[in-house]
Protein backbone atom coordinates (compact mmCIF):
# COMPACT_ATOMS: atom_id res chain seq x y z
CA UNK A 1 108.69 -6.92 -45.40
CA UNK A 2 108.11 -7.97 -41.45
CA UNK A 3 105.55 -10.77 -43.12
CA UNK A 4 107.71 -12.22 -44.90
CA UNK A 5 110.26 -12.47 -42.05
CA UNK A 6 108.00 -13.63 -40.09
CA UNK A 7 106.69 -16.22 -42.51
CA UNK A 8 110.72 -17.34 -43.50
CA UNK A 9 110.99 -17.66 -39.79
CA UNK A 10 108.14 -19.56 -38.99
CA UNK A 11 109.26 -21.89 -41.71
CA UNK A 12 112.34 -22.37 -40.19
CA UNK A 13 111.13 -23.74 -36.89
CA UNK A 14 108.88 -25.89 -38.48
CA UNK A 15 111.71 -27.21 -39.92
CA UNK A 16 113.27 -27.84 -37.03
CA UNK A 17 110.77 -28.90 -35.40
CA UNK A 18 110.28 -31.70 -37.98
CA UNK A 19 113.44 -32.62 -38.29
CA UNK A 20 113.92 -33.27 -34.39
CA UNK A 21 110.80 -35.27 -34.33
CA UNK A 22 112.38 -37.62 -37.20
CA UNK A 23 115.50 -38.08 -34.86
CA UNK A 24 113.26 -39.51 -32.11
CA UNK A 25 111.98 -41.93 -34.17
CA UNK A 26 115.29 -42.96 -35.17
CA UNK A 27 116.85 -43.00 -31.59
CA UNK A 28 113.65 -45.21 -30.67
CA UNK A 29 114.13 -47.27 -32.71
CA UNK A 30 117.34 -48.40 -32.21
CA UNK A 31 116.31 -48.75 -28.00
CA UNK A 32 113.73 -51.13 -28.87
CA UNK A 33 115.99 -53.17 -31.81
CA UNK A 34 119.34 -54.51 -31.95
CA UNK A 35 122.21 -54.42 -34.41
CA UNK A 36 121.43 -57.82 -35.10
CA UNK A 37 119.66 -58.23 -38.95
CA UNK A 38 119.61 -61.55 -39.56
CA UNK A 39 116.43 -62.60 -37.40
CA UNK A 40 114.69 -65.81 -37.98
CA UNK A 41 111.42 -65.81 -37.21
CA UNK A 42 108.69 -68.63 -36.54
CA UNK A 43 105.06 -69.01 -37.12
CA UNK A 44 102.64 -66.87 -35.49
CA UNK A 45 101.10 -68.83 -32.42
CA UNK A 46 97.75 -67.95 -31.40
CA UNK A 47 97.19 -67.39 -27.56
CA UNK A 48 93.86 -70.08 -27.62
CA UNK A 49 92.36 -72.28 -29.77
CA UNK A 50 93.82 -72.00 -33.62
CA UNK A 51 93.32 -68.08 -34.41
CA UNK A 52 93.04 -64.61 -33.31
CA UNK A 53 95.79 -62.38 -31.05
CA UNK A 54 99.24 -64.70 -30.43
CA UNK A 55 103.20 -64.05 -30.75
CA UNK A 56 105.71 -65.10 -33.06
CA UNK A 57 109.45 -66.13 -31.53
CA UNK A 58 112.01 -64.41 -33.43
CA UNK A 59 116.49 -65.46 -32.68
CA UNK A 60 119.08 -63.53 -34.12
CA UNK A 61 122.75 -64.88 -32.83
CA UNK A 62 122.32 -65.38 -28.88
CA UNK A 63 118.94 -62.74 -28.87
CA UNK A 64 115.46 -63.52 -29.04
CA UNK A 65 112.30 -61.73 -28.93
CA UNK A 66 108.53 -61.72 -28.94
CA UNK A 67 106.45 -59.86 -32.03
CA UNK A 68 102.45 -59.50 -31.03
CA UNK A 69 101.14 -61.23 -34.01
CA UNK A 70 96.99 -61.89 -35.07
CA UNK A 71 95.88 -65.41 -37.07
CA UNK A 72 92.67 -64.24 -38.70
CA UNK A 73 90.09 -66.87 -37.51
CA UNK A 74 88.07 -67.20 -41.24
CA UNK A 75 92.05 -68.28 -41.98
CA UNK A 76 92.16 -72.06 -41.97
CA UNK A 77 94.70 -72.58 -45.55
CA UNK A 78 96.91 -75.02 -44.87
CA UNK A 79 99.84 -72.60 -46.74
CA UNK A 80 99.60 -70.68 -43.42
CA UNK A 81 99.12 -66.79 -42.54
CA UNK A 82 102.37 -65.74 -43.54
CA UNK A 83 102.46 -66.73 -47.11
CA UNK A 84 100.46 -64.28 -49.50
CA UNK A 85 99.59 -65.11 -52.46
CA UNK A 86 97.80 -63.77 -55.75
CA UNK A 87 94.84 -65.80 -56.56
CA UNK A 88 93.13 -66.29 -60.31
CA UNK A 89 89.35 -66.81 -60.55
CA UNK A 90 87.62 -69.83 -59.54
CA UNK A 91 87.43 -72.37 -61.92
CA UNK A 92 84.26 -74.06 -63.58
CA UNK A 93 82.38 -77.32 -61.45
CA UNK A 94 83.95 -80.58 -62.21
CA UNK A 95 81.20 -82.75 -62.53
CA UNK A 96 82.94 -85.58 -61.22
CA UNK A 97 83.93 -83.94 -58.23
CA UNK A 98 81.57 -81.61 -57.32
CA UNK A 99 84.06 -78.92 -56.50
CA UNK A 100 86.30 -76.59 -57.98
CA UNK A 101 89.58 -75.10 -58.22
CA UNK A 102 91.96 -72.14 -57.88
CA UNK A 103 95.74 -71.58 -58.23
CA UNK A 104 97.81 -69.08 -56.28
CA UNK A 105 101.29 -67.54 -57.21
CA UNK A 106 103.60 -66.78 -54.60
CA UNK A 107 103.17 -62.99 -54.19
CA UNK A 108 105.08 -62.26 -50.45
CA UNK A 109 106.45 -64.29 -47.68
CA UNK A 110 106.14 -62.69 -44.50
CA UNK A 111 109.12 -63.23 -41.41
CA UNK A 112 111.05 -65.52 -44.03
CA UNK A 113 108.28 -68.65 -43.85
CA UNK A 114 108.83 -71.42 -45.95
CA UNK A 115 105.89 -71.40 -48.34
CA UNK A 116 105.16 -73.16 -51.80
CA UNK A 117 105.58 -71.15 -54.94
CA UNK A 118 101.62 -72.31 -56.31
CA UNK A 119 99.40 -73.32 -54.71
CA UNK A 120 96.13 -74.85 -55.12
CA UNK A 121 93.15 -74.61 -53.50
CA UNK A 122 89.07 -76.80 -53.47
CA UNK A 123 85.58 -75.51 -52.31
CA UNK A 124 82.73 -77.45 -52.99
CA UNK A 125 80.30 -76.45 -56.28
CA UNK A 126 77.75 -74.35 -55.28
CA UNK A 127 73.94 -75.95 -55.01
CA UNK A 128 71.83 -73.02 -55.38
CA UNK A 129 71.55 -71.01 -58.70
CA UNK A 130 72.10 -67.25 -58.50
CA UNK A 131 69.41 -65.04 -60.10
CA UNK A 132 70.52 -63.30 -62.97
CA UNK A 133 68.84 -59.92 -62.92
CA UNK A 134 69.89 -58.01 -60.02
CA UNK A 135 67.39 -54.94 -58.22
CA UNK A 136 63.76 -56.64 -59.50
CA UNK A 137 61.72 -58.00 -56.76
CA UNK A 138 59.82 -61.39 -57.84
CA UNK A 139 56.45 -61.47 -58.97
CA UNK A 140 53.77 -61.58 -55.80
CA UNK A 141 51.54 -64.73 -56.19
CA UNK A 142 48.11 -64.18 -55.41
């Protein structure tokens, strides 16, 4: 019988402690933000050169703040780092063109950016041919 009193009241201040920890968090959270929820916020801005660690300006009413915010550098899309979208497979090589072509749907916009619904994107048509059987070595010449 003591075991299980000991186990209900071990239970209960894990409980407690638990449920004091979650009112932190909320009591933090409302230090660092305001009561203000209609923020507008603008592009991420990179600290140098065109990607990597930056800041993003956001207003609400007469407030304003500064978000830490990170351009990926291999991210160069014109549609910008805030707009996410789903992408379909690459297209076949217009021989014409020598490139090809992929669509993306809207999937999220990030810090309410104004991004394009579809979007289309280029690469150039690759040169070299990929081998078809994978995990054999070529022959050796001799």
């Amino acid at each position: 019988m003591q075991v299980q009193g000991l186990l209900l009241l071990l239970a209960l201040i894990l409980l407690a402690a638990t449920a004091e920890a979650g009112k932190n968090k909320k009591e933090k959270a409302k230090k660092d933000g305001s009561e203000c929820e209609d923020w507008r916020w603008g592009p991420c801005v990179p600290n140098s050169k065109d990607c990597g660690l930056g800041y993003r300006e956001g207003t609400c009413k007469d407030e304003s703040k500064k978000l830490k915010c990170k351009i990926p550098c291999n991210w160069k899309k014109k549609f910008g780092a805030d707009c996410k979208y789903k992408f379909e497979s690459w297209g076949g090589c217009s021989a014409q063109t020598g490139v090809k072509t992929r669509s993306g749907i809207l999937k999220k916009a990030l810090y309410n950016a104004q991004c394009e619904e579809i979007v289309y994107v280029t690469k150039p048509c690759s040169s070299k041919v990929k081998p078809k059987s994978k995990g054999q070595s070529p022959p050796l010449l001799s």
